[in-house]
Protein backbone atom coordinates (compact mmCIF):
# COMPACT_ATOMS: atom_id res chain seq x y z
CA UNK A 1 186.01 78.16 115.26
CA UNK A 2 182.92 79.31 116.17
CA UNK A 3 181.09 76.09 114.36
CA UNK A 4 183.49 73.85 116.58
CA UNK A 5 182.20 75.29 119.52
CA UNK A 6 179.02 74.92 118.96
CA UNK A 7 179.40 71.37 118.19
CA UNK A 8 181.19 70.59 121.13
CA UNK A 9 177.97 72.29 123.01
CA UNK A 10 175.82 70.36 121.47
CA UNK A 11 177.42 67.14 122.11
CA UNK A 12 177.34 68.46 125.61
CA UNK A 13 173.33 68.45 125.46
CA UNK A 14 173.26 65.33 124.15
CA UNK A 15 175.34 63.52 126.90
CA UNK A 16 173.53 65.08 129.45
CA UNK A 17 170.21 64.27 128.26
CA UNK A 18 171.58 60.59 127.10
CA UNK A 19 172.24 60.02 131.37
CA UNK A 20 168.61 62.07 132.19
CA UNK A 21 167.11 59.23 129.47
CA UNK A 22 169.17 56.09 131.24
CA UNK A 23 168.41 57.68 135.29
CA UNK A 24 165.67 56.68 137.77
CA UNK A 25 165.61 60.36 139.57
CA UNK A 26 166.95 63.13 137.82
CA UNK A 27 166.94 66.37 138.90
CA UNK A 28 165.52 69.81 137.48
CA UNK A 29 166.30 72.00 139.15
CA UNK A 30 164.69 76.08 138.21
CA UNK A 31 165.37 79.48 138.64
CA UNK A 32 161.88 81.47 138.09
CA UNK A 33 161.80 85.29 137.66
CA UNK A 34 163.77 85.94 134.10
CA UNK A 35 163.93 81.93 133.41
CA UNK A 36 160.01 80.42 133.48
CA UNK A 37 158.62 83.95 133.35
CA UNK A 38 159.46 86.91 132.25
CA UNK A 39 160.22 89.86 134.76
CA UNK A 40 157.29 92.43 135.78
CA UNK A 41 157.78 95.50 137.95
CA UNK A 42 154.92 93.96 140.04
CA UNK A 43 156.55 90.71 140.76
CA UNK A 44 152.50 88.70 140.70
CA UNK A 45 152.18 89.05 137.45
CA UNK A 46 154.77 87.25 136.12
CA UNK A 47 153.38 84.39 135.14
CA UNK A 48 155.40 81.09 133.24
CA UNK A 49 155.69 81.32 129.37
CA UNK A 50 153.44 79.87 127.17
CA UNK A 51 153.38 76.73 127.14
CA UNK A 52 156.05 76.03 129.64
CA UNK A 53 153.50 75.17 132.58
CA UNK A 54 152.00 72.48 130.19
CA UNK A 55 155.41 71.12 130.02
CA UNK A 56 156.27 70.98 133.61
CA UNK A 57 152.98 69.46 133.77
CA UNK A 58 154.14 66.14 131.88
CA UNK A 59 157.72 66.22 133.38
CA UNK A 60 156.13 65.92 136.64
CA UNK A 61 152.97 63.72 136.00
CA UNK A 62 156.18 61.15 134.54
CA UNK A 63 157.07 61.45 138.64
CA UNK A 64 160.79 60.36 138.35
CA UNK A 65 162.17 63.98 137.99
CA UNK A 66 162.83 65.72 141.02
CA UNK A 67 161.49 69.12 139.89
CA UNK A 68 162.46 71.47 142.68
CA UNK A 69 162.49 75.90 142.07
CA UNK A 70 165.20 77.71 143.72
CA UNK A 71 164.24 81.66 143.86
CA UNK A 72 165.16 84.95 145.43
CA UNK A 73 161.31 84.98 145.96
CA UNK A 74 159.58 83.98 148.86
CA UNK A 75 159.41 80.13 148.58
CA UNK A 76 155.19 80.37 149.26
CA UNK A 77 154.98 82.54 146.37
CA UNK A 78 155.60 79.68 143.48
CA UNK A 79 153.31 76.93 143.37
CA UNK A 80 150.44 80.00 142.97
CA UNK A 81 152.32 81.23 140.27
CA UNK A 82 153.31 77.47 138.65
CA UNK A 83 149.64 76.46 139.52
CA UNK A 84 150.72 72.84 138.67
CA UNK A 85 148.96 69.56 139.43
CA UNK A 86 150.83 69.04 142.15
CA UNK A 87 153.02 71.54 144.55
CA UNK A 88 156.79 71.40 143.95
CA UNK A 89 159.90 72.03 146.08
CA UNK A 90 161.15 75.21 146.60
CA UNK A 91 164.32 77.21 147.89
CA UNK A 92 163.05 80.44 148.76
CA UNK A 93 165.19 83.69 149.73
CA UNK A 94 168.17 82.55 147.66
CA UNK A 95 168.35 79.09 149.74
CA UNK A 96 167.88 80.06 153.02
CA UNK A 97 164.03 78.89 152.98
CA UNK A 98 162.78 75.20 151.97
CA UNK A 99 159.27 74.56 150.97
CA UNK A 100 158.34 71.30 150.94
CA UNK A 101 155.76 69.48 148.90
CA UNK A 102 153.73 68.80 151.58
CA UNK A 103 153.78 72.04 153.16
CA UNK A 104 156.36 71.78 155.81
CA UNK A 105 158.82 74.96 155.97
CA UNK A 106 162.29 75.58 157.57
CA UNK A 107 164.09 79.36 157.53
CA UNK A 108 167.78 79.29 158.28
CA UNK A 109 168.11 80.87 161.58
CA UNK A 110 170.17 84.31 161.18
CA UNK A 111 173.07 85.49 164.30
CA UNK A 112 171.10 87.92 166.71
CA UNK A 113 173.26 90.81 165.86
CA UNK A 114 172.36 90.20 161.97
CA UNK A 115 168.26 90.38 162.49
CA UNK A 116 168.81 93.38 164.74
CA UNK A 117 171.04 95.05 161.94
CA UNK A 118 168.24 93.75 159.51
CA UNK A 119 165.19 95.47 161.40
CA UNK A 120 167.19 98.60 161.78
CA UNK A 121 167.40 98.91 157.93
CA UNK A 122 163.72 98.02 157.88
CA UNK A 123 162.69 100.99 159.87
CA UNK A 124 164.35 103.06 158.04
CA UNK A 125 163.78 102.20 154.22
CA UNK A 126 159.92 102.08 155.16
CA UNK A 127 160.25 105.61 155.76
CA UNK A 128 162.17 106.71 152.92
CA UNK A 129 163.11 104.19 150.21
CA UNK A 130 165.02 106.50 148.07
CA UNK A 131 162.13 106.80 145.39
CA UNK A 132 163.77 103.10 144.85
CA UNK A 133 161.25 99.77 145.45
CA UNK A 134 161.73 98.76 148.99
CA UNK A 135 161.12 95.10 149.77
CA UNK A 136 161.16 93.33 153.36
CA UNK A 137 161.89 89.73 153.76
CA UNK A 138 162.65 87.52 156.43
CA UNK A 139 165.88 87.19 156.17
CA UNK A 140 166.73 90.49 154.14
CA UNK A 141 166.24 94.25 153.21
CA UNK A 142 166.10 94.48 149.73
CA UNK A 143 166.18 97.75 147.08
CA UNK A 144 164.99 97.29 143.47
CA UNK A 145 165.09 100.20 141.09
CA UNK A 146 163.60 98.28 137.83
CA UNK A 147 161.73 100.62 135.47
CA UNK A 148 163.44 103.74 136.93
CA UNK A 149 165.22 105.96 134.31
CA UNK A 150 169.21 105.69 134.38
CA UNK A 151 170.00 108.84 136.31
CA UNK A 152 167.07 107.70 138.94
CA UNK A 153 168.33 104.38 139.15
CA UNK A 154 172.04 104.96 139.87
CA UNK A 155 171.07 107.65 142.52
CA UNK A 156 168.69 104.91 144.19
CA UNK A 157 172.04 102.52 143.67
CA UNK A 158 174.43 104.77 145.34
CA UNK A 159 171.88 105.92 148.62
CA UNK A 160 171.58 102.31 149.12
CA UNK A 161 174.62 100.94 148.87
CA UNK A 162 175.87 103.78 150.75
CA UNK A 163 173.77 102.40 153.74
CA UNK A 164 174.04 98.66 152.94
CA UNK A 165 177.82 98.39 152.33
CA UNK A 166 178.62 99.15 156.00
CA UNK A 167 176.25 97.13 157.14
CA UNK A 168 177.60 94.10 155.60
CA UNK A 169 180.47 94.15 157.90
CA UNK A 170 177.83 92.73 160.37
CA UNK A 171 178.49 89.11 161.10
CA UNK A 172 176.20 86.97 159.31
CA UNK A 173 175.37 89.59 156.62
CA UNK A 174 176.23 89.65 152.99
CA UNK A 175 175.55 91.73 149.88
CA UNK A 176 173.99 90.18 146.83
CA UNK A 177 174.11 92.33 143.79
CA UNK A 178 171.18 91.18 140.93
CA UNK A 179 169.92 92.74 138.15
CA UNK A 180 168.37 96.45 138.91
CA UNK A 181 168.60 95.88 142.60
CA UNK A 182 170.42 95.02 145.91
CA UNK A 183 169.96 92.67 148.87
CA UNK A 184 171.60 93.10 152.12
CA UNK A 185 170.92 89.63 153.69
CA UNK A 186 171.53 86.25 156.08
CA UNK A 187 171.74 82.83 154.85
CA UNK A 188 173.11 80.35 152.45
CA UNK A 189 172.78 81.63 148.43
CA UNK A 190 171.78 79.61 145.64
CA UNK A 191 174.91 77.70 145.46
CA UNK A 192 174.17 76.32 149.06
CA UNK A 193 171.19 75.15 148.22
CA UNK A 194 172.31 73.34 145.29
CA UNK A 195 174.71 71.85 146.83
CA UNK A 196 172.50 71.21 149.70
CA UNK A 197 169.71 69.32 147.28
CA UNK A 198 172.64 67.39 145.24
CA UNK A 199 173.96 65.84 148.43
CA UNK A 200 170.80 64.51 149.14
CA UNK A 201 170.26 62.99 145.80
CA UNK A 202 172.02 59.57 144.65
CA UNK A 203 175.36 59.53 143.26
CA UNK A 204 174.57 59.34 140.00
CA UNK A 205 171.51 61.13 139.33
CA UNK A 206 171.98 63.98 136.77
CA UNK A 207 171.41 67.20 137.80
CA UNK A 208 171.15 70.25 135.48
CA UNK A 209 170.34 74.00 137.27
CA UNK A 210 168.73 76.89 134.59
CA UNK A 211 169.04 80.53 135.73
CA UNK A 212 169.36 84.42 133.85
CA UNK A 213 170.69 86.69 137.11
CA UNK A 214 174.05 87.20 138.89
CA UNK A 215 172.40 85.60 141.57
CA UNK A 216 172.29 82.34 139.56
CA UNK A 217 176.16 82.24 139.43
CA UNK A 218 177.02 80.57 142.58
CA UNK A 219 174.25 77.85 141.68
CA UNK A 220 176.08 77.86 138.11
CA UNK A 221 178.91 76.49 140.22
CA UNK A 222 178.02 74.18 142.47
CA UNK A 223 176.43 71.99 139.48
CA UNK A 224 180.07 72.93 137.45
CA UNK A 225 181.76 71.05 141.13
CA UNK A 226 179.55 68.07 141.08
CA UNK A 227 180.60 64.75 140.49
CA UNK A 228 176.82 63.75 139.15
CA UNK A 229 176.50 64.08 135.35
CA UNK A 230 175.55 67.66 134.93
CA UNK A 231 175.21 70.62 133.05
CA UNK A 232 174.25 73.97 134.13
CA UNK A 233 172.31 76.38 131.90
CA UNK A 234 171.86 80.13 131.50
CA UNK A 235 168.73 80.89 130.36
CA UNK A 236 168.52 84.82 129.12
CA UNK A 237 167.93 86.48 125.95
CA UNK A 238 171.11 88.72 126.06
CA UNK A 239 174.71 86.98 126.52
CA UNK A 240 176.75 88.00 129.51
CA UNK A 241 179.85 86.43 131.53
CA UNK A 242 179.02 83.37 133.03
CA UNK A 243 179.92 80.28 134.79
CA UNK A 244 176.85 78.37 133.08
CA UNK A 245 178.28 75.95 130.47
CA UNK A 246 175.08 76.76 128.21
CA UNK A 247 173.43 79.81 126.73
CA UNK A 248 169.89 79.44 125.32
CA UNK A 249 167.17 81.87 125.26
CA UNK A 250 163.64 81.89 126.74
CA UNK A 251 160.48 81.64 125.97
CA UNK A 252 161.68 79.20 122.50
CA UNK A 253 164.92 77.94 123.49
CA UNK A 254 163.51 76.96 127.49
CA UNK A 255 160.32 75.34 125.48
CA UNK A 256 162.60 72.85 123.87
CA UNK A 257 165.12 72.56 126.68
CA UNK A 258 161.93 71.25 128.86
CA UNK A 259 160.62 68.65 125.42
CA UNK A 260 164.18 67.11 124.96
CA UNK A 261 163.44 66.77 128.67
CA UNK A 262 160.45 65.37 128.48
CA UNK A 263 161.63 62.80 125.22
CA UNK A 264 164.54 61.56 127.69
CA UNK A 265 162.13 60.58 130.12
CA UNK A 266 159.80 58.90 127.44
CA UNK A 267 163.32 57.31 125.96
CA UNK A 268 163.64 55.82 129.11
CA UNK A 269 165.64 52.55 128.80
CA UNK A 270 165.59 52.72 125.03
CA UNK A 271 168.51 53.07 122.83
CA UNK A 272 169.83 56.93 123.28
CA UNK A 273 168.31 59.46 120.67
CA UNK A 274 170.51 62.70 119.24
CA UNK A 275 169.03 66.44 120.77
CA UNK A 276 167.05 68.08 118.32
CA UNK A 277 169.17 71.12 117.72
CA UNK A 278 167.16 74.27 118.89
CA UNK A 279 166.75 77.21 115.84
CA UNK A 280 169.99 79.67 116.40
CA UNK A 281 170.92 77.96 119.93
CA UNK A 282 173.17 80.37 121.66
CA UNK A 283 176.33 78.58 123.26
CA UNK A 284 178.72 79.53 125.69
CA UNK A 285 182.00 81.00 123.63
């Protein structure tokens, strides 16, 4: 049973990156933290994988892919990190920021009674952040506890969430759980952007979305809801519920998820070529 599965996965791959081969402007779209680089406590010096810049480098010097990074992050925080030839797109704060390439930036406006709710928590957590890792962003208060023991972390968890979880009720405010932290915040998610990006590609253009968090779900599916040939991917090195079609496993198994990539593109037009199976690829059960 479990061989049949994995066949049927891999056939999956190979469709997908059969319509990427035969399509004038596919789309790549990239979660960063815990997908191109691994995660640091000090969120600077998480640089991509090796070799996985190099690789971005030829999808995008190929110029048909629309490479675009959607990230809890800042969106003016990636191309420094990236440090590609050229800048790419990017979704900051979840979705509700756009980057792009040529500079330009737009920040979904939050309801008054949201930012005031927002600054209120900032005030606060600047004075005491519960021995937790406070972090301020435009549209969002948000409490990371990564690298804290288990008894530290859950009493960081609970202090916050006991002063988050209220606030929610706010209109225009909305909890988003991830991985060692929480984010009380305003604006569309991951999923919105998606969808926002997908409408604005053509009909057909294939569109595949790689991400590790919870917060990656809702982009998970959005590319599950699209029309466009698609396949959405969760890129983490331990398996966990998901909505993501695909389980593969960074730094080896995002290496050759980015060269099939790049062999579509060079394929372009020719007859279609079979994936090159990755060594133990994970697949969704």
């Amino acid at each position: 049973m479990r061989q049949d599965l994995k066949q049927i996965e891999l056939e999956k791959l190979e469709t997908f990156f059969y319509s990427v081969q035969c399509a004038q402007a596919p789309l790549l779209l990239l979660d960063y933290d815990g997908t191109l680089a691994d995660f640091r406590i000090n969120r600077f010096e998480a640089r991509p994988w090796a070799g996985v810049r190099e690789l971005l480098t030829i999808i995008q010097k190929d110029k048909r892919t629309r490479l675009t990074v959607i990230t809890g992050r800042p969106a003016g925080e990636i191309n420094t990190m990236l440090q590609l030839p050229e800048p790419v797109e990017v979704w900051g704060l979840h979705g509700a920021e756009r980057l792009f390439v040529d500079g330009r930036r737009e920040l979904q406006e939050a309801p008054e009674e949201a930012c005031a709710k927002l600054e209120e928590l900032r005030q606060l957590l600047r004075r005491d952040p519960f021995g937790g890792l406070f972090e301020d962003k435009p549209n969002a208060v948000v409490m990371h506890w990564r690298g804290h023991s288990q008894r530290q972390a859950k009493s960081i968890e609970q202090k916050t969430r006991a002063l988050f979880e209220p606030a929610a009720q706010v209109s225009g405010l909305s909890l988003l759980d991830f991985e060692a932290g929480i984010e009380l915040r305003a604006g569309r998610d991951k999923g919105g952007a998606v969808q926002a990006i997908v409408e604005q590609a053509e009909l057909d253009a294939p569109v595949t979305y790689l991400g590790d968090d919870l917060t990656d779900e809702s982009a998970f599916c959005a590319i599950n809801r699209t029309p466009n040939p698609h396949l959405s991917v969760l890129m983490r090195r331990e398996w966990r519920e998901t909505a993501a079609e695909v389980w593969l496993q960074p730094p080896d198994q995002l290496r050759w998820f980015l060269r099939q990539w790049e062999m579509a593109l060079s394929g372009f037009g020719a007859p279609a070529r079979r994936v090159t199976e990755p060594t133990e690829i994970r697949l969704r059960a």
